[in-house]
Protein backbone atom coordinates (compact mmCIF):
# COMPACT_ATOMS: atom_id res chain seq x y z
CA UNK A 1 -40.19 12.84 -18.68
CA UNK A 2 -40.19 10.05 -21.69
CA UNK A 3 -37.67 8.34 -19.99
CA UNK A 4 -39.11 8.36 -16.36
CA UNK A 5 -42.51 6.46 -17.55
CA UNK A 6 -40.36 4.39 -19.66
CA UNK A 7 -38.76 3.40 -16.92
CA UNK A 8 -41.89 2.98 -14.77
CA UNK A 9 -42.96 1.10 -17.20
CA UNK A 10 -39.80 -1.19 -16.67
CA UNK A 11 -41.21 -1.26 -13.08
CA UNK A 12 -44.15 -2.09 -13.42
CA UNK A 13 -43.71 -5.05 -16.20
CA UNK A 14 -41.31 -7.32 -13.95
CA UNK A 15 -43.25 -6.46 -10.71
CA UNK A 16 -40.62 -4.19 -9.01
CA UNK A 17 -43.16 -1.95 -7.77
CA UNK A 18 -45.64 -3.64 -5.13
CA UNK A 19 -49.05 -3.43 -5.07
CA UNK A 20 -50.84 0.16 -3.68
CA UNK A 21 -51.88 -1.50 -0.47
CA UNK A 22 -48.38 -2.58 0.42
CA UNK A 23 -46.41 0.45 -1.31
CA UNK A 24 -46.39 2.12 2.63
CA UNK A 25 -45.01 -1.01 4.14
CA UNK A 26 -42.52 -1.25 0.83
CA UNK A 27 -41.12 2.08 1.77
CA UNK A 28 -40.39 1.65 4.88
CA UNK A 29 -38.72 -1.35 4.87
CA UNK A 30 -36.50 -0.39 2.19
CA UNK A 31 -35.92 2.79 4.00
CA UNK A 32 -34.76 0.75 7.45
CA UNK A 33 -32.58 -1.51 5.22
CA UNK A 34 -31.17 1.93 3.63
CA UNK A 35 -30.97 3.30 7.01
CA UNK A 36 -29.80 0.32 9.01
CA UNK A 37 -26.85 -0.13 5.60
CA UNK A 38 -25.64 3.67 6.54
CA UNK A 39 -25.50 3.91 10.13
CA UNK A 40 -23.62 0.58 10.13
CA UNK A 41 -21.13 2.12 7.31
CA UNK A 42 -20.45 5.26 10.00
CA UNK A 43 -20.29 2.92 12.13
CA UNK A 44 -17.32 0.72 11.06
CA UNK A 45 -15.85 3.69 10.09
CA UNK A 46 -15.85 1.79 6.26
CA UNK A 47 -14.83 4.84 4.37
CA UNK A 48 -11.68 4.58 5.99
CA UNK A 49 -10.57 1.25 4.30
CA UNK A 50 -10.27 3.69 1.24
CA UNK A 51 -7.35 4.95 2.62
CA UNK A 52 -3.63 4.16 3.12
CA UNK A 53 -3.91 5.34 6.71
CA UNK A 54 -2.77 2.56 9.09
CA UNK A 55 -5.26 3.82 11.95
CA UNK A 56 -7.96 2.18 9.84
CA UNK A 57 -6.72 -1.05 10.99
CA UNK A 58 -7.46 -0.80 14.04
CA UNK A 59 -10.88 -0.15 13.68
CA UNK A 60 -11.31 -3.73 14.54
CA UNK A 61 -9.64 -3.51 18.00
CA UNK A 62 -7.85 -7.08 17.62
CA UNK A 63 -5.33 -5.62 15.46
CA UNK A 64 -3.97 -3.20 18.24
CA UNK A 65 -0.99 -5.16 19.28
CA UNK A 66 -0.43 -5.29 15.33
CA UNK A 67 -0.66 -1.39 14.71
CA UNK A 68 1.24 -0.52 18.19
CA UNK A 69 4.73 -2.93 17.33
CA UNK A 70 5.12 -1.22 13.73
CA UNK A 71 4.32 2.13 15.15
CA UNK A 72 7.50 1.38 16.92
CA UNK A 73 9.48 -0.23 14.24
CA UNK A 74 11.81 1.71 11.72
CA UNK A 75 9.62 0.16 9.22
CA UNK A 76 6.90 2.88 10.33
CA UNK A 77 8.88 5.58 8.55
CA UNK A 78 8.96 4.03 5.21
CA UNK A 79 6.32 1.25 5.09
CA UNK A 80 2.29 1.61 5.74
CA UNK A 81 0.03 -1.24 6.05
CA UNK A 82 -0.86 -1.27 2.65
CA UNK A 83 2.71 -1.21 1.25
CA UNK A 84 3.28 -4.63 2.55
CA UNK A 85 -0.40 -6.57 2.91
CA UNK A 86 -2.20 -5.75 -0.49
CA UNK A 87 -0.64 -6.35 -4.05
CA UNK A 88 0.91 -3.25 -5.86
CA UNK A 89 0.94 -4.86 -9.68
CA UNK A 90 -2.20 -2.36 -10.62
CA UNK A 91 -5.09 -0.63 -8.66
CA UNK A 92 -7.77 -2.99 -9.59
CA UNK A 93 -6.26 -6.50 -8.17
CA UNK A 94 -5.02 -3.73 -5.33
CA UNK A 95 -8.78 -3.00 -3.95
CA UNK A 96 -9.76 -6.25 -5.02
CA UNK A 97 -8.05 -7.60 -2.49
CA UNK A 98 -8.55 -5.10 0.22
CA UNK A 99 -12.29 -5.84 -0.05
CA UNK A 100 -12.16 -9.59 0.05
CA UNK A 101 -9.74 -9.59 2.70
CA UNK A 102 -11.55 -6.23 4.33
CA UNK A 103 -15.24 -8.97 4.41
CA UNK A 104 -13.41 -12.16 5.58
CA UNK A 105 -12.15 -9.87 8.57
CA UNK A 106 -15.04 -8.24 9.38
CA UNK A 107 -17.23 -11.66 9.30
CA UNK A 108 -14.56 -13.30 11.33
CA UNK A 109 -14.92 -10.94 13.99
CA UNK A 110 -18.38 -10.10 13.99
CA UNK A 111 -19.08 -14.08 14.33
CA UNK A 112 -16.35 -13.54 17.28
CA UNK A 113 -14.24 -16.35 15.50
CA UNK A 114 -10.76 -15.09 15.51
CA UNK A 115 -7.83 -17.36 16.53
CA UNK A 116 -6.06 -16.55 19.37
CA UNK A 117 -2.86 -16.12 17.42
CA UNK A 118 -3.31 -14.57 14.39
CA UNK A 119 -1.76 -15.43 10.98
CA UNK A 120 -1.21 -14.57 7.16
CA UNK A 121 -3.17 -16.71 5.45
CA UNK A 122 -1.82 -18.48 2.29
CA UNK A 123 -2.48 -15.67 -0.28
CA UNK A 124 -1.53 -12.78 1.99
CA UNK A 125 1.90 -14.59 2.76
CA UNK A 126 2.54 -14.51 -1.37
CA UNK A 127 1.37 -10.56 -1.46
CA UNK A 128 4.42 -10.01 1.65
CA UNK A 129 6.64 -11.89 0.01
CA UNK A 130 6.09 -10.37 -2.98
CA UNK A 131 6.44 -6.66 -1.43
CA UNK A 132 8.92 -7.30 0.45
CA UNK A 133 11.51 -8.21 -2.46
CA UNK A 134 9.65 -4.98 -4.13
CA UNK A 135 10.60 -2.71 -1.65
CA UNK A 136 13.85 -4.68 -0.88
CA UNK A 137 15.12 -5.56 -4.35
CA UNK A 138 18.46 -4.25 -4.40
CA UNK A 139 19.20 -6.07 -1.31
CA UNK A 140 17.81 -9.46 -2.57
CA UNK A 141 19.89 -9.70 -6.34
CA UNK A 142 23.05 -8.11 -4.86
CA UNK A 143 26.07 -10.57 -5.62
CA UNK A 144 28.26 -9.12 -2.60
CA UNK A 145 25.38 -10.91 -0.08
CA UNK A 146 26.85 -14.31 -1.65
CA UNK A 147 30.05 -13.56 -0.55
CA UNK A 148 29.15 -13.37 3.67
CA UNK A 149 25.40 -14.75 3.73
CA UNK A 150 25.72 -18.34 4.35
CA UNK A 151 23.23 -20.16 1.52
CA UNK A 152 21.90 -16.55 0.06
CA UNK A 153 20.60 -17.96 -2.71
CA UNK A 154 18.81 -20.95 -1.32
CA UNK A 155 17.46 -18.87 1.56
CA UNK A 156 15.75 -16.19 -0.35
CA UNK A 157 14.16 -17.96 -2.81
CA UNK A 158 13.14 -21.08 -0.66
CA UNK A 159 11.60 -19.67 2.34
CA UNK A 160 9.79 -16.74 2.99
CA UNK A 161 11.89 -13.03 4.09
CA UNK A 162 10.37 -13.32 7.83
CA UNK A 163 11.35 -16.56 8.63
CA UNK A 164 14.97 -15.27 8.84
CA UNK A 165 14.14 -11.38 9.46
CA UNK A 166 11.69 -12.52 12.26
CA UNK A 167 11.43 -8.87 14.20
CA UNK A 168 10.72 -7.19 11.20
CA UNK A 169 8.19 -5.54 11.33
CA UNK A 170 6.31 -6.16 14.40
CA UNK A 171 8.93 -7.65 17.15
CA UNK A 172 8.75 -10.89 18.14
CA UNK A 173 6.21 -10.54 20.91
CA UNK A 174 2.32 -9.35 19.65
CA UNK A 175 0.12 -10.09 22.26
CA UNK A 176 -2.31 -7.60 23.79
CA UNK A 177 -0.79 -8.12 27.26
CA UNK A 178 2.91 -7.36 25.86
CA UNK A 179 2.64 -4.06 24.09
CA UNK A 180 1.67 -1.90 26.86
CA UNK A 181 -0.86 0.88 27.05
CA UNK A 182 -1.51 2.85 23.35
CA UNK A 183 0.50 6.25 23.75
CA UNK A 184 -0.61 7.24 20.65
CA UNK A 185 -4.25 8.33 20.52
CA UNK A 186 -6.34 6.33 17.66
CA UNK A 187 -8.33 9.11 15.91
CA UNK A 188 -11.29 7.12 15.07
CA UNK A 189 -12.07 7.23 18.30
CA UNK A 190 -10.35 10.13 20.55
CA UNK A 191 -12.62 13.08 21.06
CA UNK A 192 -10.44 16.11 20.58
CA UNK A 193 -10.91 17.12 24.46
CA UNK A 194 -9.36 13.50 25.21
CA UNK A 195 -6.19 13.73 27.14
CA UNK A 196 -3.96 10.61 26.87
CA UNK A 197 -1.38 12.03 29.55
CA UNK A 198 -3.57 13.49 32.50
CA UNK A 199 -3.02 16.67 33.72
CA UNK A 200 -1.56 15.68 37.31
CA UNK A 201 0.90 13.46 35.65
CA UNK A 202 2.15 16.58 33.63
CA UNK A 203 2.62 18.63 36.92
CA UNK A 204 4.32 16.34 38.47
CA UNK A 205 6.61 15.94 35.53
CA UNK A 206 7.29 19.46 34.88
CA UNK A 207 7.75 19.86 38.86
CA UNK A 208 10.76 16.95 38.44
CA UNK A 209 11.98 18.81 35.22
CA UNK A 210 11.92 22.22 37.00
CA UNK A 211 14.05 20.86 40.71
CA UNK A 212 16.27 18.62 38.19
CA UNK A 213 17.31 22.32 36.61
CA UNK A 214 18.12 23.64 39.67
């Protein structure tokens, strides 16, 4: 009880508690801007960023063509998102940079300002590089490469991994119009009674499967 006057007292010295008159009006602003903070935090799904899942980027639907060419690259069974686009050296610099990338993302496309081709940026192209010799060091320091790769050396220190390995991972073609309708339902926002193949279309495949047997 001490400390709650003490700390009304805190209040109350540096004027953090408005006048009586305008305490109602106080409230509920604060409780809109508390309100307005959470819905949009549901809304964007934010808690999701958390994560290593890949599905959370494509909470911002721009990244589609992205998430649908390593969902169908062998990359998808050993590499997430995250193994290759944030830094691994320790936790802290990891979620440091998934926030500041995470904001310049979401105020690019909120201010509907993305480029029409879309491109690592300066310090994500070190954290690829970087991951990709992590993942791939064995490959990159082994002496028998010297003995068929034309250059080795000079190639995989002065250039960057993709400029050679230019499929890898997401094909060479990204556009929305070239990947094709998303098979694979997004969970943030399937309802569980959402049917990606339609029920005629099943019929009519098990009909071909059933007079194929015969």
């Amino acid at each position: 009880m001490a400390r709650f006057r003490k700390f009304k007292r805190f209040l109350f010295k540096y004027s953090l508690i408005p006048p009586r008159k305008w305490r109602p009006a106080a409230i509920m602003a604060v409780a809109s801007f508390v309100g307005l903070g959470l819905y949009i935090i549901r809304l964007s799904n934010a808690a999701s960023y958390l994560s290593d899942d890949p599905q959370a980027c494509v909470n911002c639907h721009l990244m589609t063509p992205q998430y649908i060419t390593w969902n169908h690259s062998s990359h998808r069974e050993v590499a997430h998102c995250n193994d290759c686009h944030v830094p691994h050296n320790n936790v802290f610099n990891k979620y440091y940079f998934k926030a500041k990338d995470g904001l310049y993302h979401a105020s690019i496309f909120t201010l509907r300002a993305e480029p029409q081709v879309i491109k690592a940026k300066g310090a994500s192209v070190e954290v690829i590089q970087d991951n990709c010799i992590r993942c791939h060091q064995d490959q990159v320091t082994d002496a028998k490469m010297a003995g068929f790769v034309e250059d080795h050396y000079e190639k995989r220190t002065d250039r960057t991994c993709w400029e050679c390995h230019r499929e890898v991972p997401h094909g060479r073609v990204k556009s929305l119009s070239s990947v094709g309708f998303q098979i694979e339902p997004i969970r943030a926002y399937t309802t569980p009674e959402t049917k990606i193949v339609p029920d005629w279309l099943k019929e009519s495949m098990n009909e071909q499967k059933t007079a194929q047997s015969k």
